[in-house]
Structure formats: structure tokens, C-alpha cells
PDB file of N, CA and C in Angstrom:
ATOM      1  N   UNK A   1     127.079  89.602 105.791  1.00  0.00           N
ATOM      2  CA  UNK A   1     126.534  88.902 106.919  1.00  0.00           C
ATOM      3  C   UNK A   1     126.406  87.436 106.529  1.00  0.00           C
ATOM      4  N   UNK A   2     126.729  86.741 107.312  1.00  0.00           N
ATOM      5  CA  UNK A   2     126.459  84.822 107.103  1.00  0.00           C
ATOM      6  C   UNK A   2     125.884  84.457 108.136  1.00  0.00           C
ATOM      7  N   UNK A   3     125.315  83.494 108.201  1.00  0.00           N
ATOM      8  CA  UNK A   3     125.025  82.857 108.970  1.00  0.00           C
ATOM      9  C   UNK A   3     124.893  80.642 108.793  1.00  0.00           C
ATOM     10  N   UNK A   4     125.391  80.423 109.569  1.00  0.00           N
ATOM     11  CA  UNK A   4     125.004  79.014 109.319  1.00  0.00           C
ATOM     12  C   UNK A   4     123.971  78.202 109.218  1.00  0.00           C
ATOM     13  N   UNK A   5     122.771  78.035 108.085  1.00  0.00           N
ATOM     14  CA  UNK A   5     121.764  77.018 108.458  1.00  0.00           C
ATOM     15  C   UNK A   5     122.104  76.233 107.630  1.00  0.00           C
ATOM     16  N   UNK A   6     120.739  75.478 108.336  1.00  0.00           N
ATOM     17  CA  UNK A   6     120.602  73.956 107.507  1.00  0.00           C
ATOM     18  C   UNK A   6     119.343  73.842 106.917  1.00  0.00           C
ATOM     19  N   UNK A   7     118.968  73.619 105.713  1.00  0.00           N
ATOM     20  CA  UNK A   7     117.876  73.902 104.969  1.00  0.00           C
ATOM     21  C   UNK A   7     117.137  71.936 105.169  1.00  0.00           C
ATOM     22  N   UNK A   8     116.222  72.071 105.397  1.00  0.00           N
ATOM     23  CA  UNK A   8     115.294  70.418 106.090  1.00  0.00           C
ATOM     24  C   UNK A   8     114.567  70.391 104.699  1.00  0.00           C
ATOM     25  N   UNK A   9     114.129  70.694 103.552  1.00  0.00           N
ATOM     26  CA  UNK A   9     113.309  70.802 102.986  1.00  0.00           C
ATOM     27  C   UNK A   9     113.489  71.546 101.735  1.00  0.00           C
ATOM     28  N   UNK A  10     114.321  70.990 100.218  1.00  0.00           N
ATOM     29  CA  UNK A  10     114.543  71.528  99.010  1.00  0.00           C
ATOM     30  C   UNK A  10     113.345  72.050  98.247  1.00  0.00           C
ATOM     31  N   UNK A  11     113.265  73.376  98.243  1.00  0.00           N
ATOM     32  CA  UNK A  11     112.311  73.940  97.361  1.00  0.00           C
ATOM     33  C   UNK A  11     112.128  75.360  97.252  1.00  0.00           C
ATOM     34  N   UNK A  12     111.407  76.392  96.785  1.00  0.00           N
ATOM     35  CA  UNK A  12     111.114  77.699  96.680  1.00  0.00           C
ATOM     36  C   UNK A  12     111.299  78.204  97.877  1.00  0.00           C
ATOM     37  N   UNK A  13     111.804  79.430  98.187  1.00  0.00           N
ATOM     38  CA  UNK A  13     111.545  80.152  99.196  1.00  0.00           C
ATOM     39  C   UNK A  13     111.356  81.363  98.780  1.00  0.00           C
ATOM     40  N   UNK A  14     110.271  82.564  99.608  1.00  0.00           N
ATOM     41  CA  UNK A  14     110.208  83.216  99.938  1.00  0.00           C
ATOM     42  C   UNK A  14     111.057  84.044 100.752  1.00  0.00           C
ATOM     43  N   UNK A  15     111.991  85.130 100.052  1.00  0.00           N
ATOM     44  CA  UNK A  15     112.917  85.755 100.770  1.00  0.00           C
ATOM     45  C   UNK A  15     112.155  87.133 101.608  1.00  0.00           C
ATOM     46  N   UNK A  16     112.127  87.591 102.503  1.00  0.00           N
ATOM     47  CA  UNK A  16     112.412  88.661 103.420  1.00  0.00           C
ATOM     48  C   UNK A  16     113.183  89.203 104.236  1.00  0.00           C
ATOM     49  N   UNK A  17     113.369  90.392 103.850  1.00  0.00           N
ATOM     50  CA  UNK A  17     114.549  90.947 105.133  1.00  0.00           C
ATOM     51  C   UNK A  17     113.935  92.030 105.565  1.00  0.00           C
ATOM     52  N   UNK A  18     113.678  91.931 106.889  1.00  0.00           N
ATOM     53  CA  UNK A  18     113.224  93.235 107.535  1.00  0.00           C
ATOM     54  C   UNK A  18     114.579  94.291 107.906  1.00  0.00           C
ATOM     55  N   UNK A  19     114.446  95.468 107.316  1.00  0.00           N
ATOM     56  CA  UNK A  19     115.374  96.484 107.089  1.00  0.00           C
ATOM     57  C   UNK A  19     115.035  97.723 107.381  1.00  0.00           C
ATOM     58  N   UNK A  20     115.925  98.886 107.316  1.00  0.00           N
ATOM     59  CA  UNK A  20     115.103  99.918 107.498  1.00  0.00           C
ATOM     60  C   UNK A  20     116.712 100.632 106.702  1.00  0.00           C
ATOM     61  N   UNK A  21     116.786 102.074 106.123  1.00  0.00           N
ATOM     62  CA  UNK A  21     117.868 102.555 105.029  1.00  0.00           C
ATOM     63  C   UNK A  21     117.326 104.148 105.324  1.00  0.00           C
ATOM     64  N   UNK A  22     118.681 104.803 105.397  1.00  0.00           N
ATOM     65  CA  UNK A  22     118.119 106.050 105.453  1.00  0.00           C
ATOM     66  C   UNK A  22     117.960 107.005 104.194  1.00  0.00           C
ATOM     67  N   UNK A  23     117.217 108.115 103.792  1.00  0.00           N
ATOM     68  CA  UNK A  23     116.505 108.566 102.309  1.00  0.00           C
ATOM     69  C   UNK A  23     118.079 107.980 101.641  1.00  0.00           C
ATOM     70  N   UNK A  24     119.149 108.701 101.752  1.00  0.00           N
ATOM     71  CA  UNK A  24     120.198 108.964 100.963  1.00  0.00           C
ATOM     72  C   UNK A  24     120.658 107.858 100.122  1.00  0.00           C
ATOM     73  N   UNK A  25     120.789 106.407 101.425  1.00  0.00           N
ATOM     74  CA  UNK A  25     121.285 105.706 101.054  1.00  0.00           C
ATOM     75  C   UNK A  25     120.606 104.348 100.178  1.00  0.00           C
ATOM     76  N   UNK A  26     119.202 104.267 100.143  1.00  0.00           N
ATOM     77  CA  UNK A  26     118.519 103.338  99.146  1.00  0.00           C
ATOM     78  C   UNK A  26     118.989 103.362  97.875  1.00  0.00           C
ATOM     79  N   UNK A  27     118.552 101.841  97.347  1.00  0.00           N
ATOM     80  CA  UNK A  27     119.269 101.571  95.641  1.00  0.00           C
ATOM     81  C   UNK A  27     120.360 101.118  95.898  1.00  0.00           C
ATOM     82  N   UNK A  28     120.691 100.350  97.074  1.00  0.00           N
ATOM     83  CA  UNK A  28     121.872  99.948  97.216  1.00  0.00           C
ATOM     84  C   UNK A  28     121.352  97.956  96.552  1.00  0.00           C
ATOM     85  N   UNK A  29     122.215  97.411  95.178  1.00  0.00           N
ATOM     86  CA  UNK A  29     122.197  96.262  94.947  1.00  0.00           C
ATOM     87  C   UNK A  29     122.719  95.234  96.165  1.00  0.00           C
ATOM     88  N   UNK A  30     122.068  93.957  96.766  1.00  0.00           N
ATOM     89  CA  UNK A  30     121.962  93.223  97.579  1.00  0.00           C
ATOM     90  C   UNK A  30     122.290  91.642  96.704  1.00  0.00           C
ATOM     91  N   UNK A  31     122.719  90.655  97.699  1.00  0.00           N
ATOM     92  CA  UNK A  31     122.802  89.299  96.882  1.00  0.00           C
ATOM     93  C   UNK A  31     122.792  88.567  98.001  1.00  0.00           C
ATOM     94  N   UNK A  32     122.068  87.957  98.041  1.00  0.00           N
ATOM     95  CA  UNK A  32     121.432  85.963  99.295  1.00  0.00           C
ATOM     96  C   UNK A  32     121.778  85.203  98.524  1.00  0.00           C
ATOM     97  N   UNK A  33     123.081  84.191  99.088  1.00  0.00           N
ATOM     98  CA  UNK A  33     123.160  82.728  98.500  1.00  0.00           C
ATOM     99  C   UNK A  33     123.066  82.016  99.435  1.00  0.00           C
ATOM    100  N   UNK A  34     122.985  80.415  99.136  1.00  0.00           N
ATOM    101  CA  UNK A  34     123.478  79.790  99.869  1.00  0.00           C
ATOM    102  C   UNK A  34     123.491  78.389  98.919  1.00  0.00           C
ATOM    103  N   UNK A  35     124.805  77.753  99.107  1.00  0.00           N
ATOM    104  CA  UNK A  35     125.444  77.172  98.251  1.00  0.00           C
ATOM    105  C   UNK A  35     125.502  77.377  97.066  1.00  0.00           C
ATOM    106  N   UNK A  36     124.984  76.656  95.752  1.00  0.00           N
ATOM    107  CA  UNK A  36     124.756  77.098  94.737  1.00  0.00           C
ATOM    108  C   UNK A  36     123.851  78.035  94.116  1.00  0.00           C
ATOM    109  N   UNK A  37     122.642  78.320  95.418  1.00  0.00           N
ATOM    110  CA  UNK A  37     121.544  79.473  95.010  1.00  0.00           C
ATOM    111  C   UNK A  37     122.303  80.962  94.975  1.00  0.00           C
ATOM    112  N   UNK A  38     121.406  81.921  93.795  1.00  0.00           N
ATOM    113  CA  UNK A  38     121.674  83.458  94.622  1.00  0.00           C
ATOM    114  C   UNK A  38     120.546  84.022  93.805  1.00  0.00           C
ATOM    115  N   UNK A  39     120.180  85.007  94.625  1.00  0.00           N
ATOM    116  CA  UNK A  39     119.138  85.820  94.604  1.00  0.00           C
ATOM    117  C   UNK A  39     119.518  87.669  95.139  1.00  0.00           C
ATOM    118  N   UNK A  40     119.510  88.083  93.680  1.00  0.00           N
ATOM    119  CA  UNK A  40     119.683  89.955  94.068  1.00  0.00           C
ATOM    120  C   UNK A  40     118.695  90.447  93.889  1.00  0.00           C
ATOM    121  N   UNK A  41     118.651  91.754  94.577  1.00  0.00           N
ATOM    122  CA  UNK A  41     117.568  92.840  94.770  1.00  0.00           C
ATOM    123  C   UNK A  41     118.135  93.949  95.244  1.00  0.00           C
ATOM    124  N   UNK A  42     116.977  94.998  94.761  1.00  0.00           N
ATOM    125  CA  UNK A  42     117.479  96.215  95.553  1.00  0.00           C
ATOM    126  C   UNK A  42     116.836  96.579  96.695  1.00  0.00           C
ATOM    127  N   UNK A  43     117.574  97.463  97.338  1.00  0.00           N
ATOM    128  CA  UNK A  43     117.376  98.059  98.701  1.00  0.00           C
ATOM    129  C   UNK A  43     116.287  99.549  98.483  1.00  0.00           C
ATOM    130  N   UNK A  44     115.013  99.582  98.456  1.00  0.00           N
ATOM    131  CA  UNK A  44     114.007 100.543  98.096  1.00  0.00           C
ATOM    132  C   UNK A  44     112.482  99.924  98.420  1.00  0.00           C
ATOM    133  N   UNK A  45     111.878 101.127  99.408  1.00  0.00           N
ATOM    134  CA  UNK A  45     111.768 102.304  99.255  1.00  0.00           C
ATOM    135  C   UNK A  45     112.863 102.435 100.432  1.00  0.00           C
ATOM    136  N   UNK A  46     113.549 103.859 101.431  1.00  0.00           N
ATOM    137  CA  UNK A  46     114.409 103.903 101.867  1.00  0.00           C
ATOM    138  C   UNK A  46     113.067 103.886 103.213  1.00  0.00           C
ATOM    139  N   UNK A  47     114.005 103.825 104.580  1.00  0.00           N
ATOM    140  CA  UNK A  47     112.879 103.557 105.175  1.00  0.00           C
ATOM    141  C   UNK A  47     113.464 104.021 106.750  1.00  0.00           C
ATOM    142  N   UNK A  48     113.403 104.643 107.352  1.00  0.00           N
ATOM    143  CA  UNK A  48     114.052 105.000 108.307  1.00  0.00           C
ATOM    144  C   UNK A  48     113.677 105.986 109.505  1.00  0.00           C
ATOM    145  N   UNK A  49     112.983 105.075 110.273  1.00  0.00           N
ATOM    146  CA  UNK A  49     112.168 105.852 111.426  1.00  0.00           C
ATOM    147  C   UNK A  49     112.953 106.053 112.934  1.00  0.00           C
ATOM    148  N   UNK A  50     112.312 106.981 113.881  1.00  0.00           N
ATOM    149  CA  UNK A  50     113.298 107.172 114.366  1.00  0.00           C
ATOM    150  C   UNK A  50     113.678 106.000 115.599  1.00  0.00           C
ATOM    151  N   UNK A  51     114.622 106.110 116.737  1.00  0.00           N
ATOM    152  CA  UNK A  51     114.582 105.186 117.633  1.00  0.00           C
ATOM    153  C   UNK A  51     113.226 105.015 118.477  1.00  0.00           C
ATOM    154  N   UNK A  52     112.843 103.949 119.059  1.00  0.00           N
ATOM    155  CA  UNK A  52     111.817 104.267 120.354  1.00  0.00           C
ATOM    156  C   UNK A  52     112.570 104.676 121.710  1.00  0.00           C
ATOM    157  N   UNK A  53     112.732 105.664 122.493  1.00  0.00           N
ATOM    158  CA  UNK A  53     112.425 106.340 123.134  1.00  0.00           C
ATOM    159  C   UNK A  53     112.208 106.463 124.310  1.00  0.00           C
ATOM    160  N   UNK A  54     110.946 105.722 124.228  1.00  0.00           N
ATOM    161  CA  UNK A  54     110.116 105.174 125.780  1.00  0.00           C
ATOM    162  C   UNK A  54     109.688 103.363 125.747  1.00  0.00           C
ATOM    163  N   UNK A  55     111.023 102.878 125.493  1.00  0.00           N
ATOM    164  CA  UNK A  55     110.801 101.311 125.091  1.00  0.00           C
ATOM    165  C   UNK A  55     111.277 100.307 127.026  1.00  0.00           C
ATOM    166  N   UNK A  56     112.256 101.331 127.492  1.00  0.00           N
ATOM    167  CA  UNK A  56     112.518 100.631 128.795  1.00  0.00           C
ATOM    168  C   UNK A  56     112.248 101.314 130.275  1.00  0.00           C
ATOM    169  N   UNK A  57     112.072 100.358 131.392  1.00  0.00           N
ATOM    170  CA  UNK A  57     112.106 101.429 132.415  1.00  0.00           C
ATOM    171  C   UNK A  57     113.204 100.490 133.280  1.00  0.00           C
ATOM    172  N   UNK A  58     114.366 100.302 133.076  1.00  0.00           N
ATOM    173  CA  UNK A  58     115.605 100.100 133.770  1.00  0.00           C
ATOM    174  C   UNK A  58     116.548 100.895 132.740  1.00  0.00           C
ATOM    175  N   UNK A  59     117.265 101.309 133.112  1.00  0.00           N
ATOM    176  CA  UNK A  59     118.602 101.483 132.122  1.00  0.00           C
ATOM    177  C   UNK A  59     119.247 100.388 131.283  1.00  0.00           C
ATOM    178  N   UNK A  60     119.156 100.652 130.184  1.00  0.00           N
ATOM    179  CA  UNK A  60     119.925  99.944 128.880  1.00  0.00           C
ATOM    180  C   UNK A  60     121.025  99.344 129.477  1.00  0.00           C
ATOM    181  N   UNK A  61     121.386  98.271 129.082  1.00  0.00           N
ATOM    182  CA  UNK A  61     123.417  97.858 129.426  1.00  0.00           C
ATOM    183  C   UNK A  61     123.877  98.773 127.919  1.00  0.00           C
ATOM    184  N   UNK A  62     124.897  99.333 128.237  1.00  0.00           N
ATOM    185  CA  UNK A  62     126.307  99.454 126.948  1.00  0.00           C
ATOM    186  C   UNK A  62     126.021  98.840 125.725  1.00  0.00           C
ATOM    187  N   UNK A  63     125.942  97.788 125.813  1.00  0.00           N
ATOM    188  CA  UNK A  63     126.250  96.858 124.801  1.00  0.00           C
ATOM    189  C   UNK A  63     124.646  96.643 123.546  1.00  0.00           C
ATOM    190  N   UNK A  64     123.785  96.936 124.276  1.00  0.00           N
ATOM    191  CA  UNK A  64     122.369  96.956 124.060  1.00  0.00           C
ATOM    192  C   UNK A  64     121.922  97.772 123.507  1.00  0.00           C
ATOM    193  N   UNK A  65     121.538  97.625 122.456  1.00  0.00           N
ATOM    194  CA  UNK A  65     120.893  98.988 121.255  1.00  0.00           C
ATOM    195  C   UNK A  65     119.622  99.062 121.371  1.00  0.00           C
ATOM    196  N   UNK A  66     119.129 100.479 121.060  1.00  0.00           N
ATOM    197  CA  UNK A  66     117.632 100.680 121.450  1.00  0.00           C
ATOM    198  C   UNK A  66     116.678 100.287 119.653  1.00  0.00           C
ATOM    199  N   UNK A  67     115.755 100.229 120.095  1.00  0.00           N
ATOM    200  CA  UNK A  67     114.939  99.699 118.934  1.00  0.00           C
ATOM    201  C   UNK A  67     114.425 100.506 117.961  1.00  0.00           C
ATOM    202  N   UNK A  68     113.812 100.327 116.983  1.00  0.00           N
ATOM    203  CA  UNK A  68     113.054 101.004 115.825  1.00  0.00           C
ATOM    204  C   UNK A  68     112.072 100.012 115.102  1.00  0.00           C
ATOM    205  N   UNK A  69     111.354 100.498 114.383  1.00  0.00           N
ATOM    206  CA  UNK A  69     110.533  99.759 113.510  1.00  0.00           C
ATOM    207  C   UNK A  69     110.983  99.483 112.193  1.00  0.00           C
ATOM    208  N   UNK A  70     110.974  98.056 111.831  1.00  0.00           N
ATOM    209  CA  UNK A  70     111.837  97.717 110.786  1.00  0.00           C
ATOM    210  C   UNK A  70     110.786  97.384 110.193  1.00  0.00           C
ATOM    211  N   UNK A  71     110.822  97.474 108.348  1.00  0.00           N
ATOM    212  CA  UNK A  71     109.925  97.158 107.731  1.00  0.00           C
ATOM    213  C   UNK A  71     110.093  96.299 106.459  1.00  0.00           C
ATOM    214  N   UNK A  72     109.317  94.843 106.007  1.00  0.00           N
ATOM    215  CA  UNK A  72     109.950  94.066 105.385  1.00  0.00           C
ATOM    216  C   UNK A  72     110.350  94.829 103.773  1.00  0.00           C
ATOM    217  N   UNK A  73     111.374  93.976 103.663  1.00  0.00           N
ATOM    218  CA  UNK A  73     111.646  94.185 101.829  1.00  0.00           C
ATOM    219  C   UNK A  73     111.633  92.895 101.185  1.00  0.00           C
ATOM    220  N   UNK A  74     110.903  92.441 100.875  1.00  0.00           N
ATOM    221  CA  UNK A  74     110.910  91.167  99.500  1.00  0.00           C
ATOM    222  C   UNK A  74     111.326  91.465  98.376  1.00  0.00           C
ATOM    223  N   UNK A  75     112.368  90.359  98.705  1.00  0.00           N
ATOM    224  CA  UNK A  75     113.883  90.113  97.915  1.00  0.00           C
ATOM    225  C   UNK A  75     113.375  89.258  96.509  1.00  0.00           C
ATOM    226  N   UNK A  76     112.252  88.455  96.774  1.00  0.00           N
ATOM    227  CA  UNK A  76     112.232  87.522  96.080  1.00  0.00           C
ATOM    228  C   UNK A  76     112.062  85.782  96.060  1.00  0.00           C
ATOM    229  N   UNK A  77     112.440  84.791  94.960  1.00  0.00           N
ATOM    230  CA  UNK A  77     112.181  83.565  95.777  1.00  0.00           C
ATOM    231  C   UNK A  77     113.820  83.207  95.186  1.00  0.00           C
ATOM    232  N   UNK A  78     114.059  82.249  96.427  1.00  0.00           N
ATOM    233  CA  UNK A  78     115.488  81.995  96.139  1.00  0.00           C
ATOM    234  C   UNK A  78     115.202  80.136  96.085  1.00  0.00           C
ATOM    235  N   UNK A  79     115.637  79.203  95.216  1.00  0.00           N
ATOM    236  CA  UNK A  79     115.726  77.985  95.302  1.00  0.00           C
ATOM    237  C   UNK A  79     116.685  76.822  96.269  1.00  0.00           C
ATOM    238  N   UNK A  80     116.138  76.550  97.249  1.00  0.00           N
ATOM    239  CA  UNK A  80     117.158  76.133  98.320  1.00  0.00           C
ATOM    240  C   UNK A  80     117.290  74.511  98.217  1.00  0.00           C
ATOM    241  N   UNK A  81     118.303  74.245  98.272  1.00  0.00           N
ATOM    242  CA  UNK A  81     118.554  72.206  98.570  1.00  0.00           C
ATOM    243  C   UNK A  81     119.094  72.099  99.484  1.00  0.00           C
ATOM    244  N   UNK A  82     118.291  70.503 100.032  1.00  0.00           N
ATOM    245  CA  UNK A  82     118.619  70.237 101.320  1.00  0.00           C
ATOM    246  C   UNK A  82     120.518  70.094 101.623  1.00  0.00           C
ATOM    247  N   UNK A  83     120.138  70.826 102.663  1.00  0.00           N
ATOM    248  CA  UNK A  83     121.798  70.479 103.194  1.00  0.00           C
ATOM    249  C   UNK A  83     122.167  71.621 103.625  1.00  0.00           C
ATOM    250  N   UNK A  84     123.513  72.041 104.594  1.00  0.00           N
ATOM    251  CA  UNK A  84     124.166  72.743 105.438  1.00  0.00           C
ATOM    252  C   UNK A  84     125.081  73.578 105.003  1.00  0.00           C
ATOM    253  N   UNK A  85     125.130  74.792 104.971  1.00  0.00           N
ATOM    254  CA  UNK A  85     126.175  75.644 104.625  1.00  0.00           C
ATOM    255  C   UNK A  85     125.846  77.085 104.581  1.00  0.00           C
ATOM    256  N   UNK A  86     126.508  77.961 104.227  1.00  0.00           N
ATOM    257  CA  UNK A  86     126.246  79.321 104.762  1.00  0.00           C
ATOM    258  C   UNK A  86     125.486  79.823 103.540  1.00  0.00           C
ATOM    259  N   UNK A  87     124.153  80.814 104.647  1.00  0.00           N
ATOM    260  CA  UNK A  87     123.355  81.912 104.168  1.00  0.00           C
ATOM    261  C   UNK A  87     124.215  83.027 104.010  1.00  0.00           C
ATOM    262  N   UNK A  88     124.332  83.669 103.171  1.00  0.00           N
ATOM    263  CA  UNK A  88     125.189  84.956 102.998  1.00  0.00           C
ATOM    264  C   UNK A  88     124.426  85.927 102.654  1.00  0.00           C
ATOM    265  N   UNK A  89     124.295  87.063 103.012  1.00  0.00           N
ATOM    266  CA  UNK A  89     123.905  88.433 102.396  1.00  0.00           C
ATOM    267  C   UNK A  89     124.881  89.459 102.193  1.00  0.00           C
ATOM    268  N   UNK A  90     125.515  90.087 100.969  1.00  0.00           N
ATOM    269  CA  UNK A  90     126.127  91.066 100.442  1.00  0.00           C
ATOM    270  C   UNK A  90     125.842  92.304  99.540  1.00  0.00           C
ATOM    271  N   UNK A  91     126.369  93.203 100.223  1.00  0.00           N
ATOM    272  CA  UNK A  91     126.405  94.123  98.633  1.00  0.00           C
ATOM    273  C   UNK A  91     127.412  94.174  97.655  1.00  0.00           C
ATOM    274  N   UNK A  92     126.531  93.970  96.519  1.00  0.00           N
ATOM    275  CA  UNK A  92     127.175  94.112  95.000  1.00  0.00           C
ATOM    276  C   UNK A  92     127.580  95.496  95.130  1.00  0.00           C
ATOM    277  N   UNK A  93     126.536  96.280  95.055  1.00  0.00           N
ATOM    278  CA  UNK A  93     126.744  97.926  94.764  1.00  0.00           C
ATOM    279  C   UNK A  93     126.621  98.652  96.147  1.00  0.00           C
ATOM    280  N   UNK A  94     126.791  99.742  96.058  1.00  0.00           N
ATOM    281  CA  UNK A  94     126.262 100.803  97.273  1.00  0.00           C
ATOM    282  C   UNK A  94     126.065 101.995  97.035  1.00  0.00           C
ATOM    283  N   UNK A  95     124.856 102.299  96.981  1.00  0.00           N
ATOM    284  CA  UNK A  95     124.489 104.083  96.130  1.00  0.00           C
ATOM    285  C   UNK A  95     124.587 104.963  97.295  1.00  0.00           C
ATOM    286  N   UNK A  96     124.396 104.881  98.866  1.00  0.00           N
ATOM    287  CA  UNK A  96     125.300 105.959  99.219  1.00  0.00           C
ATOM    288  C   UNK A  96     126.489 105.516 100.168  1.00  0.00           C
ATOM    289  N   UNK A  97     126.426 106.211 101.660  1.00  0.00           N
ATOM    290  CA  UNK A  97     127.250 105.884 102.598  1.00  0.00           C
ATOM    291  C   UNK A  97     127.337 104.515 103.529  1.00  0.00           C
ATOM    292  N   UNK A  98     125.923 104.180 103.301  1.00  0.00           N
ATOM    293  CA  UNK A  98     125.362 102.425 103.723  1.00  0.00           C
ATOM    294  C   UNK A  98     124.840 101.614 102.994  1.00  0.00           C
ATOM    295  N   UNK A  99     124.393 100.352 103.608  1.00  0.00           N
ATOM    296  CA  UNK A  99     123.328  99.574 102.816  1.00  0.00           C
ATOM    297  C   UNK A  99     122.001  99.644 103.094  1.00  0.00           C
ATOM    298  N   UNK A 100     122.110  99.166 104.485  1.00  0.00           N
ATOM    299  CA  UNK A 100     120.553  99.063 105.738  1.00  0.00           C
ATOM    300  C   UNK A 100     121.007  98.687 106.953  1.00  0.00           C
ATOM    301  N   UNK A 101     120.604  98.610 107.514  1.00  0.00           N
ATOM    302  CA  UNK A 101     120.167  98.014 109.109  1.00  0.00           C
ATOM    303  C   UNK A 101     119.470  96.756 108.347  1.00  0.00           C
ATOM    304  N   UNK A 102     119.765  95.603 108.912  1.00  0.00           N
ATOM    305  CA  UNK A 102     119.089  94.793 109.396  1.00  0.00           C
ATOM    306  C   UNK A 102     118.647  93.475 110.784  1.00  0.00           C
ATOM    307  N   UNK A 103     117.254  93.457 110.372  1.00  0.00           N
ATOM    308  CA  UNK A 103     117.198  92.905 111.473  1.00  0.00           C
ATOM    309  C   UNK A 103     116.903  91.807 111.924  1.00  0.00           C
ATOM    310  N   UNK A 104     116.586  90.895 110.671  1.00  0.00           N
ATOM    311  CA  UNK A 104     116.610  89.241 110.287  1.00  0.00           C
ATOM    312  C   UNK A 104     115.774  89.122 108.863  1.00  0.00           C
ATOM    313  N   UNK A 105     115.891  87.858 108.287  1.00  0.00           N
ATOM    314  CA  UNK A 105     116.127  87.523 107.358  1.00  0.00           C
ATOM    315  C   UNK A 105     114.762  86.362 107.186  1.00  0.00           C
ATOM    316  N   UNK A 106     113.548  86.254 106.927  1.00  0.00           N
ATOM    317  CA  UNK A 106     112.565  85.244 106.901  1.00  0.00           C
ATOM    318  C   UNK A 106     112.802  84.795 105.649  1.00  0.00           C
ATOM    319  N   UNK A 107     112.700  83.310 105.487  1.00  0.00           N
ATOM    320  CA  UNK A 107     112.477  81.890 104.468  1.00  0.00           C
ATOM    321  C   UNK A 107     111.404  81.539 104.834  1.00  0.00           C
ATOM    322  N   UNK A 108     110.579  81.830 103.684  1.00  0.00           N
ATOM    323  CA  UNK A 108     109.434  80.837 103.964  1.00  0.00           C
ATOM    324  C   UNK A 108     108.961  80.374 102.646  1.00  0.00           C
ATOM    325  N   UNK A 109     108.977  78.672 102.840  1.00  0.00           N
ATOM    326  CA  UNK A 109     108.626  77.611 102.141  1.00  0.00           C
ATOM    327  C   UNK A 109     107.423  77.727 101.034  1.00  0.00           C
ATOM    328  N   UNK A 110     107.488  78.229  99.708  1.00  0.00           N
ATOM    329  CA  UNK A 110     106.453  77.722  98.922  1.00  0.00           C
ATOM    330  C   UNK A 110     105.675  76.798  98.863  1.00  0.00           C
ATOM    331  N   UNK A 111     104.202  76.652  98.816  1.00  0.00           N
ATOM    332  CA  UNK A 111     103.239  75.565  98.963  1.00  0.00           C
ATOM    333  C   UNK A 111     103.156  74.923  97.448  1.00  0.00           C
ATOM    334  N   UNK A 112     103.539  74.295  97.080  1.00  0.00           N
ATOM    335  CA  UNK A 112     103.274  73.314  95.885  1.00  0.00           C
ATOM    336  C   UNK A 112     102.019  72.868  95.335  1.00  0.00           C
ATOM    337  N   UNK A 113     101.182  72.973  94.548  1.00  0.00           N
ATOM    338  CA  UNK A 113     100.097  72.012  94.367  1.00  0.00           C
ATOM    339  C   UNK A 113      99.992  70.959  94.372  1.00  0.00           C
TER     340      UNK A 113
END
């Protein structure tokens, strides 16, 4: 997965990815760069609840997936410098048939003394 940002502000971050993995497939190795940063972790505890159910009262479009509860995994802190270029998330490894679901990716800025 990539995505394009632009980082306003060189310093620590706080990685999160809200995910969810079903039993089988957790322990899958993960890697976040962006430019010269990277930061791996694994994919654990496995986490995988079911859809909601009773989330709409029109009919879904096609294209539109129904929801679940995603729950964060901290990845870690990744070191970011200012400037533009792609966020990437990959797997190194894969211990079963997937990685995760995910469902975005929070940076948040270390406070400095």
C-alpha cells in the first residue's frame, strides 16, 4: 500500500495502524518507509471480529463494504524529514494466507522537551 504525503514537520513519529488479521494468519513481518526512514513490526495479537450487521437502513451500493471494528497495532516510532514522497507499507514475510485488513495508518508527532 502507498500513499502520497507530505511530512510539515521532521521528527519522531508515532506509528499506528488500525488492523484487524484473522487467528491463522498473525506473525505476519510488516515494513513503513518513507524516503530514507523504515520501521518493521509484526502483525499480533490476531484480531478479527465479525462484520456489523445492523450498520445501515438503505441498501449498501456494490461497491461499498460493510464495516467491522478495527483495532490499533503500534508499529513503533519511525523518524520522518520534512518533504514529499511515498508512505509505503509492505510485507517482508507472511505466516499464513494474508497479512490484515487495514484501515488507516495514524502519525503522530513526538513532543520534545
Amino acid at each position: 500500500m502507498t500513499w502520497d504525503v507530505e511530512v510539515h514537520t521532521t521528527g519522531e513519529y508515532e506509528v499506528e495502524i488500525l488492523y484487524t488479521c484473522p487467528e491463522g494468519d498473525a506473525g505476519a513481518t510488516v515494513e513503513l518507509t518513507h524516503l530514507q526512514s523504515r520501521l518493521t513490526g509484526k502483525v499480533a495479537p490476531a484480531w478479527d471480529p465479525p462484520l456489523y450487521t445492523n450498520q445501515d437502513t438503505l441498501p449498501r451500493p456494490p461497491a461499498e463494504s460493510r464495516m467491522k471494528e478495527f483495532r490499533p497495532l503500534p508499529l513503533g516510532t519511525l523518524h520522518l524529514e520534512k518533504g514529499r514522497g511515498p508512505l509505503t507499507l509492505r510485507a517482508l514475510e507472511i505466516s499464513g494466507k494474508s497479512v490484515m485488513d487495514v484501515r488507516q495508518i495514524n502519525l503522530t508527532l513526538k513532543k520534545t522537551p
